[in-house]
C-alpha atoms as a PDB file:
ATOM      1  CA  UNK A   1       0.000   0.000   0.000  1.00  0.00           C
ATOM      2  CA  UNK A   2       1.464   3.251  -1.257  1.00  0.00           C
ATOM      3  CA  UNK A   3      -0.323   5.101   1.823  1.00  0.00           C
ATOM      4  CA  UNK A   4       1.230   2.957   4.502  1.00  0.00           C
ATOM      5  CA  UNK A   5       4.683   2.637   2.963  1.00  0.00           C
ATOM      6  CA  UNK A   6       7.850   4.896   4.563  1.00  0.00           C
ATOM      7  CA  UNK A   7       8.266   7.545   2.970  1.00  0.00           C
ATOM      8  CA  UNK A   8       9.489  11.803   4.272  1.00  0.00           C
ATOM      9  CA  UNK A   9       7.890  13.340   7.046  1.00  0.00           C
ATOM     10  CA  UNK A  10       7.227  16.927   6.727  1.00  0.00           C
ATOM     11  CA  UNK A  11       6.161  18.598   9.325  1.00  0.00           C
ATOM     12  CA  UNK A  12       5.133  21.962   7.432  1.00  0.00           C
ATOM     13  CA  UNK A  13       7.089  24.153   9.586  1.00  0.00           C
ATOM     14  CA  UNK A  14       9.652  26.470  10.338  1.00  0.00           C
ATOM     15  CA  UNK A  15      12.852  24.130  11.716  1.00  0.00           C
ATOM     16  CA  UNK A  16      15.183  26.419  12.121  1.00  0.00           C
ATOM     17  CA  UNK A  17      13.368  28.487  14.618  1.00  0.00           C
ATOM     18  CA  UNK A  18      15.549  27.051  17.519  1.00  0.00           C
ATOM     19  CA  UNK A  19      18.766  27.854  15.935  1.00  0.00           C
ATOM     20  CA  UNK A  20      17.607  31.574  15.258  1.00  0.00           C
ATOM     21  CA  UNK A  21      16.948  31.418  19.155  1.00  0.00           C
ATOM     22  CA  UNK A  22      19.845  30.585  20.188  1.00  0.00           C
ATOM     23  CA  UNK A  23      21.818  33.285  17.268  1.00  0.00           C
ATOM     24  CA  UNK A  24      19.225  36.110  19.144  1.00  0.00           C
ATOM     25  CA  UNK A  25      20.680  34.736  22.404  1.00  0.00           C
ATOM     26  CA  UNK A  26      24.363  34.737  21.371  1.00  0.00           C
ATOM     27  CA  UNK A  27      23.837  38.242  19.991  1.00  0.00           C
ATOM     28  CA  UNK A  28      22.480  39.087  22.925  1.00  0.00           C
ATOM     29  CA  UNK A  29      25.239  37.755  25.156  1.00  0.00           C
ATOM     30  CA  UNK A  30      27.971  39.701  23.301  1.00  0.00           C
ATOM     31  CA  UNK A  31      25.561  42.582  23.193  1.00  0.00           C
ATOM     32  CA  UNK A  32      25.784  42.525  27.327  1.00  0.00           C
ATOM     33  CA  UNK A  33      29.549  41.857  27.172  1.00  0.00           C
ATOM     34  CA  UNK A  34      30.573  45.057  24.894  1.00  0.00           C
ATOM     35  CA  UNK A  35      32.121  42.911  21.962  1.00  0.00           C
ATOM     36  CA  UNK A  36      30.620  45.126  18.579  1.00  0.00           C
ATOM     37  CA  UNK A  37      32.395  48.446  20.673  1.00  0.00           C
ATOM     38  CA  UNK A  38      35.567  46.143  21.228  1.00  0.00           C
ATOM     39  CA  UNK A  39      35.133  44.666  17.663  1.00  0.00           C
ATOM     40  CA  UNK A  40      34.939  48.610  16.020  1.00  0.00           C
ATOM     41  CA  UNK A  41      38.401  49.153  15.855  1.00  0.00           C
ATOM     42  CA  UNK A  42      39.648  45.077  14.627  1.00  0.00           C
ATOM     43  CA  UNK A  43      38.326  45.562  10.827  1.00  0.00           C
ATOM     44  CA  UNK A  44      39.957  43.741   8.106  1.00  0.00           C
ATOM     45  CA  UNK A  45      40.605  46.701   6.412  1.00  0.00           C
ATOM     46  CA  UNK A  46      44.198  48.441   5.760  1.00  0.00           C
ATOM     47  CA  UNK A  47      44.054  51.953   7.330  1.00  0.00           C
ATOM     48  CA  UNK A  48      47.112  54.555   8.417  1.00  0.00           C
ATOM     49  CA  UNK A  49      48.530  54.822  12.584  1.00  0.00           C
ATOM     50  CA  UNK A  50      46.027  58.286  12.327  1.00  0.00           C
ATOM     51  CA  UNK A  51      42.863  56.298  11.510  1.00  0.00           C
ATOM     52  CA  UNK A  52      43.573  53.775  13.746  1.00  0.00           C
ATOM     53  CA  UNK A  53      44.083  55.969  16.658  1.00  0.00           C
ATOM     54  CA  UNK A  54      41.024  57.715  15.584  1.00  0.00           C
ATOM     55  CA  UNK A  55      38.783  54.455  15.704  1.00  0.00           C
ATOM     56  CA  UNK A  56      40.924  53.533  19.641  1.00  0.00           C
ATOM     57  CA  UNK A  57      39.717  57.353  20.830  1.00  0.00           C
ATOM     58  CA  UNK A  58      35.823  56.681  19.422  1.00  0.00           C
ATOM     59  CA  UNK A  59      36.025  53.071  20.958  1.00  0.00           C
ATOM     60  CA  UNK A  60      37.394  54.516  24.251  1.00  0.00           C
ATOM     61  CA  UNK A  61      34.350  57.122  23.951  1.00  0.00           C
ATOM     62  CA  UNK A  62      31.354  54.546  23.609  1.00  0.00           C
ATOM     63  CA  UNK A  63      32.900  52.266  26.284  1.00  0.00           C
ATOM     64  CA  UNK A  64      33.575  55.460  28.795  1.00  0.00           C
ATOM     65  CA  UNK A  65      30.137  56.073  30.145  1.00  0.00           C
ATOM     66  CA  UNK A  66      29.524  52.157  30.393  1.00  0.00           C
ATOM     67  CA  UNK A  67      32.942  51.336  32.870  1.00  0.00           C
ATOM     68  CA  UNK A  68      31.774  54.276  34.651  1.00  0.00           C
ATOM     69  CA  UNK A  69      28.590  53.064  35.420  1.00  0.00           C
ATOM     70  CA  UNK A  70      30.625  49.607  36.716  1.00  0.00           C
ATOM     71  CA  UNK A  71      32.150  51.590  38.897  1.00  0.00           C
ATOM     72  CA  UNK A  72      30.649  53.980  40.744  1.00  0.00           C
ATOM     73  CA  UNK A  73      27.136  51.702  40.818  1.00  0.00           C
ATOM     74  CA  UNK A  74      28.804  48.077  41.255  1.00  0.00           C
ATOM     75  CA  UNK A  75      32.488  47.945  42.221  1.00  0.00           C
ATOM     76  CA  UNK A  76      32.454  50.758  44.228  1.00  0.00           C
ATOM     77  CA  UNK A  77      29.794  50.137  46.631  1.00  0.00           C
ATOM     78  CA  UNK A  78      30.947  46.440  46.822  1.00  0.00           C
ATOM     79  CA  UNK A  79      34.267  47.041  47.402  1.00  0.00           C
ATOM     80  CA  UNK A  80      33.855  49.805  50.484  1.00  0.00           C
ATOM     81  CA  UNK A  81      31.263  46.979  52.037  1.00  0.00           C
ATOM     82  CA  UNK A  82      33.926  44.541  52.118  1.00  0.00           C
ATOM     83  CA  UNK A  83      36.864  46.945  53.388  1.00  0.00           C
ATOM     84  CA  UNK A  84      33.993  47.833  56.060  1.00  0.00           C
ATOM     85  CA  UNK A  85      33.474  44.267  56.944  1.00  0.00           C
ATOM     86  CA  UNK A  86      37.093  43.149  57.265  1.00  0.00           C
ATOM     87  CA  UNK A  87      37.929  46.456  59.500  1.00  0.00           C
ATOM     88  CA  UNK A  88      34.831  45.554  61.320  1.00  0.00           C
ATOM     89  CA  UNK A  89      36.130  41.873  61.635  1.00  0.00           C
ATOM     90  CA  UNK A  90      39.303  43.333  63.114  1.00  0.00           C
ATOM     91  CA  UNK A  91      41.240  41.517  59.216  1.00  0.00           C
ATOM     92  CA  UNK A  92      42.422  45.066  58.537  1.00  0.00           C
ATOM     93  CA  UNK A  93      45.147  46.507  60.712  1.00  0.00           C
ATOM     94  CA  UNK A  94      43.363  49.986  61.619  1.00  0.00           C
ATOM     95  CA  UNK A  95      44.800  53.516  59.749  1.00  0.00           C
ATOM     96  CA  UNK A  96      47.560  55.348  61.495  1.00  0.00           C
ATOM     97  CA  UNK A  97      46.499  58.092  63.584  1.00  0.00           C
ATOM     98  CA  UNK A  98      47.147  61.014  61.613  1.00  0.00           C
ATOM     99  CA  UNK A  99      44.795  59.437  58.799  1.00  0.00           C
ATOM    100  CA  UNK A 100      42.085  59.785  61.071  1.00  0.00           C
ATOM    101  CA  UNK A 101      42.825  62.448  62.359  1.00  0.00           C
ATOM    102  CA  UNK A 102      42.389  64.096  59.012  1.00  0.00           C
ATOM    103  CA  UNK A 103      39.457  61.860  58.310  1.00  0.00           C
ATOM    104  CA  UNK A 104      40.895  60.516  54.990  1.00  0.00           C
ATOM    105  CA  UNK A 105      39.165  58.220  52.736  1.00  0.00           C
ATOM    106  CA  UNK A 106      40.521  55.531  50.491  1.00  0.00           C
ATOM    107  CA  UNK A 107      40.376  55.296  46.824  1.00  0.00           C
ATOM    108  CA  UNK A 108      39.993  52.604  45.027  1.00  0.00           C
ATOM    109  CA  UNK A 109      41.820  52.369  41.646  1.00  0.00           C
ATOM    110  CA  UNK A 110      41.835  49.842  38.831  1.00  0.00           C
ATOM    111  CA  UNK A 111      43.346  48.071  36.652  1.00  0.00           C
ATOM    112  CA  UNK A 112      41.816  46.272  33.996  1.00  0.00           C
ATOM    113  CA  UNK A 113      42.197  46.450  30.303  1.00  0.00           C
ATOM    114  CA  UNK A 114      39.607  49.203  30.127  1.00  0.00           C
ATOM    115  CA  UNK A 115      40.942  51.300  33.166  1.00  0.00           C
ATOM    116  CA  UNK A 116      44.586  51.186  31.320  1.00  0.00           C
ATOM    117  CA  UNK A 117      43.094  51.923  27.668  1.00  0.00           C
ATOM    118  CA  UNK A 118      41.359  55.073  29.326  1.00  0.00           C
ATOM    119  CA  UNK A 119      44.740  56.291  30.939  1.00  0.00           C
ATOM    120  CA  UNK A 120      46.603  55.634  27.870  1.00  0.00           C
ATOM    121  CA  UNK A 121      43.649  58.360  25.794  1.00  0.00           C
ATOM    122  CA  UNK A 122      44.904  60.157  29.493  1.00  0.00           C
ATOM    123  CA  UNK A 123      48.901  59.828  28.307  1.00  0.00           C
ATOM    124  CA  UNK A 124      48.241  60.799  24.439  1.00  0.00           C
ATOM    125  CA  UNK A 125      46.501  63.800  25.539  1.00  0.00           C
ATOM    126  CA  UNK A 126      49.504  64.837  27.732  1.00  0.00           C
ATOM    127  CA  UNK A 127      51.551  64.183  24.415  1.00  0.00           C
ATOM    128  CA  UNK A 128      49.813  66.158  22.576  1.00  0.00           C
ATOM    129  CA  UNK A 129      49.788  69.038  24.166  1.00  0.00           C
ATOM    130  CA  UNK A 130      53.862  68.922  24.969  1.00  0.00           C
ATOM    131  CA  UNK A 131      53.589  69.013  21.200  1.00  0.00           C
ATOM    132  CA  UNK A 132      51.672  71.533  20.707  1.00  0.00           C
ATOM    133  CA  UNK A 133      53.579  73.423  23.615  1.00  0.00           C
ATOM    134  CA  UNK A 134      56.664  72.667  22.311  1.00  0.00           C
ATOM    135  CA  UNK A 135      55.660  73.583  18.780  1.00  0.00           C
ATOM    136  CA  UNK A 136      54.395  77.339  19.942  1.00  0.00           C
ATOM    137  CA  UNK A 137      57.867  77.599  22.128  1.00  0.00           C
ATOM    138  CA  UNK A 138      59.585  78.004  18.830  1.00  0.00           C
ATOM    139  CA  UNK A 139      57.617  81.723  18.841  1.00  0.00           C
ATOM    140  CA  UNK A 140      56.939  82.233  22.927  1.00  0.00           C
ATOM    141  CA  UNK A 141      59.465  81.144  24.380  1.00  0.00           C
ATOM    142  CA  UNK A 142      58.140  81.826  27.834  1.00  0.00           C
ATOM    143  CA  UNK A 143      55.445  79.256  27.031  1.00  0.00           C
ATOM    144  CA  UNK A 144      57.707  76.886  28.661  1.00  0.00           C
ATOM    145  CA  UNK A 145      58.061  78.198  31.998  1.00  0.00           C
ATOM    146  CA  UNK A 146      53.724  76.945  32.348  1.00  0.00           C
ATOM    147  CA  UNK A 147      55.875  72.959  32.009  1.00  0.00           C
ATOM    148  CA  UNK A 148      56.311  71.353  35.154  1.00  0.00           C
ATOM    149  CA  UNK A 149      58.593  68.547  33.749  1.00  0.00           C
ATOM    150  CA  UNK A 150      58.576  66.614  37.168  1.00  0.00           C
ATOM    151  CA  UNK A 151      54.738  66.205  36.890  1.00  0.00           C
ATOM    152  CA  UNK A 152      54.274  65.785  33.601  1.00  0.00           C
ATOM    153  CA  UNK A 153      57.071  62.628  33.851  1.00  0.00           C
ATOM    154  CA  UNK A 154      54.891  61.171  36.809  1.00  0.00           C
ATOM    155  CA  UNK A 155      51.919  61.685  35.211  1.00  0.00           C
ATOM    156  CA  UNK A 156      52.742  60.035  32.093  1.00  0.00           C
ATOM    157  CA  UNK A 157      54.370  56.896  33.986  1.00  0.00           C
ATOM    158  CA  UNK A 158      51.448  56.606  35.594  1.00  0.00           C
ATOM    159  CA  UNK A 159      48.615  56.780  32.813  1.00  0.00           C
ATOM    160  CA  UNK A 160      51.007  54.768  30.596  1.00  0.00           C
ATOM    161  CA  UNK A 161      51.063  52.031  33.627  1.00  0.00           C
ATOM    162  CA  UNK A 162      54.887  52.072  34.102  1.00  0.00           C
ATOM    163  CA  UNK A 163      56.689  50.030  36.965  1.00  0.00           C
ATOM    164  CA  UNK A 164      56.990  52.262  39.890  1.00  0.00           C
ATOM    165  CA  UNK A 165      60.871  50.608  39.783  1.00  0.00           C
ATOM    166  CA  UNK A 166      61.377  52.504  36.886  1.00  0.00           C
ATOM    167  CA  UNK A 167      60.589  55.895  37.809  1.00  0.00           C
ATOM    168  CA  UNK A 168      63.507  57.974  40.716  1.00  0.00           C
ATOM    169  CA  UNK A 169      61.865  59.227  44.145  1.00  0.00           C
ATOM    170  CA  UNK A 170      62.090  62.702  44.632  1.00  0.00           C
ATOM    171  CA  UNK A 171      65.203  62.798  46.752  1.00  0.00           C
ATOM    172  CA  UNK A 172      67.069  60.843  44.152  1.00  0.00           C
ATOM    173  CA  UNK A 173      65.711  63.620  41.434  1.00  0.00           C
ATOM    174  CA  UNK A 174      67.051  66.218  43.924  1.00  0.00           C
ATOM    175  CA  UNK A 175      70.075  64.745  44.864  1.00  0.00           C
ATOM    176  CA  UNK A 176      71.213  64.250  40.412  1.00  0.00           C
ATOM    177  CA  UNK A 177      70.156  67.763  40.237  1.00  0.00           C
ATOM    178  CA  UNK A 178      71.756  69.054  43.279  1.00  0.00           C
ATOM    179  CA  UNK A 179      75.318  67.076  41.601  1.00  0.00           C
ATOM    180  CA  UNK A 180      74.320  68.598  37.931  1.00  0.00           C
ATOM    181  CA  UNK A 181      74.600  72.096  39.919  1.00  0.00           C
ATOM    182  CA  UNK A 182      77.294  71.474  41.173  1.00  0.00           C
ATOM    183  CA  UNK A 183      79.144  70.196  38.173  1.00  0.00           C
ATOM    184  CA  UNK A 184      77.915  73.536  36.141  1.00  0.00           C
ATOM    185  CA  UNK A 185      79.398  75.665  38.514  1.00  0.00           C
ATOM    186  CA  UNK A 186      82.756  73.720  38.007  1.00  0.00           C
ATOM    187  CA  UNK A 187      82.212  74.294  34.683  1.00  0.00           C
ATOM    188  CA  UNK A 188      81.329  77.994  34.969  1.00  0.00           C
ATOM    189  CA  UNK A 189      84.367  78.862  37.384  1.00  0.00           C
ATOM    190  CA  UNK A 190      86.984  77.165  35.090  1.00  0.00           C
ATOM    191  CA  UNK A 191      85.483  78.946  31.650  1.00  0.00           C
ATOM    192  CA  UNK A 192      85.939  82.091  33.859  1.00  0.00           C
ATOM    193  CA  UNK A 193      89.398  81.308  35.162  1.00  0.00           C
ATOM    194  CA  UNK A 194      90.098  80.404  31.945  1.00  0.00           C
ATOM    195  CA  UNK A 195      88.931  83.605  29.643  1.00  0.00           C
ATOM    196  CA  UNK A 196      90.703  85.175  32.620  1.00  0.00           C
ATOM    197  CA  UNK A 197      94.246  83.903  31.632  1.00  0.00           C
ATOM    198  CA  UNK A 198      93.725  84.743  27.723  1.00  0.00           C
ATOM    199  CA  UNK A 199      93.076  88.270  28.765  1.00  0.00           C
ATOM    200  CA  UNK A 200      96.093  88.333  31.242  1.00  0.00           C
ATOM    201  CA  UNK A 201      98.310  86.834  28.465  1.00  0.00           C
ATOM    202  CA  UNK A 202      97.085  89.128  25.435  1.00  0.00           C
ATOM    203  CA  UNK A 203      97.564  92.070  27.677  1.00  0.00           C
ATOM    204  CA  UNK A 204     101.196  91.232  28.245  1.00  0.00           C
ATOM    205  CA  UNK A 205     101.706  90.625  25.110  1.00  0.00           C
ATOM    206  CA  UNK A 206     100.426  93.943  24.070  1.00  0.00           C
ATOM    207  CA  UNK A 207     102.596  95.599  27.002  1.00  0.00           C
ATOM    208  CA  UNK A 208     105.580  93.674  25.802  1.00  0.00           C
ATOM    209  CA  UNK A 209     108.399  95.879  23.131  1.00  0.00           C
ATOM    210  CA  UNK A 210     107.814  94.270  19.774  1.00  0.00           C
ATOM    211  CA  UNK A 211     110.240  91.611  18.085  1.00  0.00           C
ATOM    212  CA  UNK A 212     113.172  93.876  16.713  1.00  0.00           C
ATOM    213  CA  UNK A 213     113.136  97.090  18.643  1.00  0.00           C
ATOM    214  CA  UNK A 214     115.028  97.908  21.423  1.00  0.00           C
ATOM    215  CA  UNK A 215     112.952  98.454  25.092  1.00  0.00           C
ATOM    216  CA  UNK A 216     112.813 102.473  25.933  1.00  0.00           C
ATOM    217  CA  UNK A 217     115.515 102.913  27.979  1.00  0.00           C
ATOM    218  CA  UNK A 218     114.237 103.872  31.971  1.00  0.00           C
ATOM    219  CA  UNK A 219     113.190 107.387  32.825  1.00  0.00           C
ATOM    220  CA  UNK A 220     112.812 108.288  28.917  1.00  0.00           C
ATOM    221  CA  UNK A 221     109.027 109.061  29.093  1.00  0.00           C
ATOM    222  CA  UNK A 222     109.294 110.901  32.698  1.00  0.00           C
ATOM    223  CA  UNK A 223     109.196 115.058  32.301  1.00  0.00           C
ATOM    224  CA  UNK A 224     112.210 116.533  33.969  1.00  0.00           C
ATOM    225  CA  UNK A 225     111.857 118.084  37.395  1.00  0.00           C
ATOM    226  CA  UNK A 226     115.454 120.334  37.672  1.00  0.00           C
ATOM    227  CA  UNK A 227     116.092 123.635  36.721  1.00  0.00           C
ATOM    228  CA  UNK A 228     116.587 125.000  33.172  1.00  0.00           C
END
């Protein structure tokens, strides 16, 4: 019987409705997780150092408002509660007294991927303007006194996420700058001792009878003081 024999069984519908579930879901997922703002700058495309930075900085924008929201509504809170409870707990040695005394808070500070990516737009800025500074010194020169180069070497080690190893305290900065001093004024006193001596010696020279004449015998310039 052709009726009863096996033959295809179609159901008459849509099949692939669970596997467009699960693509919504997975779409969703990396939705949640950032991935098409950390895919924006990763095209397949060949573009210059300028374009790319210019894709980082709008990347860096979109993601800004998003790891600030993590922080301030999530980590934040979650992280003072547990420094609470382990002080409470007696797990945290308690602050010196002259931090209460001046009833200082902590701070906490990150570092993840996108904390370090923001500093870094923090470290090209700074770059960018030494450029620019450095580029309008050629006309103002007294642009330059505005540069605090200690600070703007910290500040840049620390948005750039440099090994505090790497960087000199401030008493070794004072005491190299203290022995550069010092090694200038060497300097200074032996130019000046020296420029001293070349004057001494071309004014003897000039003093001394030239090659070939005989000196003026003594008293020959000196008016006579007898009688006529």
């Amino acid at each position: 019987d052709v009726e009863k024999s096996v033959k295809a069984f179609n159901p008459g519908g849509n099949m692939d409705l669970s596997m467009k579930k699960l693509d919504e879901l997975r779409a969703m997922v990396k939705q949640i997780f950032f991935e098409d703002l950390l895919m924006m700058g990763k095209a397949d495309v060949q573009m210059s150092a300028t374009e790319a930075q210019i894709r980082e900085d709008q990347t860096r924008r979109l993601l800004g408002p998003n790891v600030a929201r993590l922080h301030y509504e999530l980590l934040n809170p979650l992280n003072h509660r547990g420094f609470r409870l382990l002080i409470r707990n007696g797990q945290i040695r308690p602050p010196p007294a002259i931090v209460i005394e001046n009833n200082a808070q902590w701070k906490f500070t990150y570092a993840g991927p996108l904390m370090r990516a923001q500093k870094a737009d923090n470290a090209t800025a700074t770059e960018r303007w030494m450029g620019s500074v450095g580029g309008a010194a050629k006309v103002l020169p007294k642009i330059l006194n505005r540069v605090n180069e200690g600070n703007v070497a910290l500040k840049l080690a620390r948005d750039l996420g440099v090994d505090e190893n790497c960087v000199r305290s401030d008493a070794e900065v004072a005491a190299i700058e203290q022995q550069q001093n010092a090694h200038a004024l060497q300097m200074a006193k032996a130019q000046a001792a020296q420029a001293t001596g070349d004057a001494q010696q071309s004014l003897n020279a000039a003093q001394a009878p030239q090659q070939g004449q005989p000196a003026p015998a003594p008293g020959a310039n000196m008016m006579p003081t007898g009688g006529r």
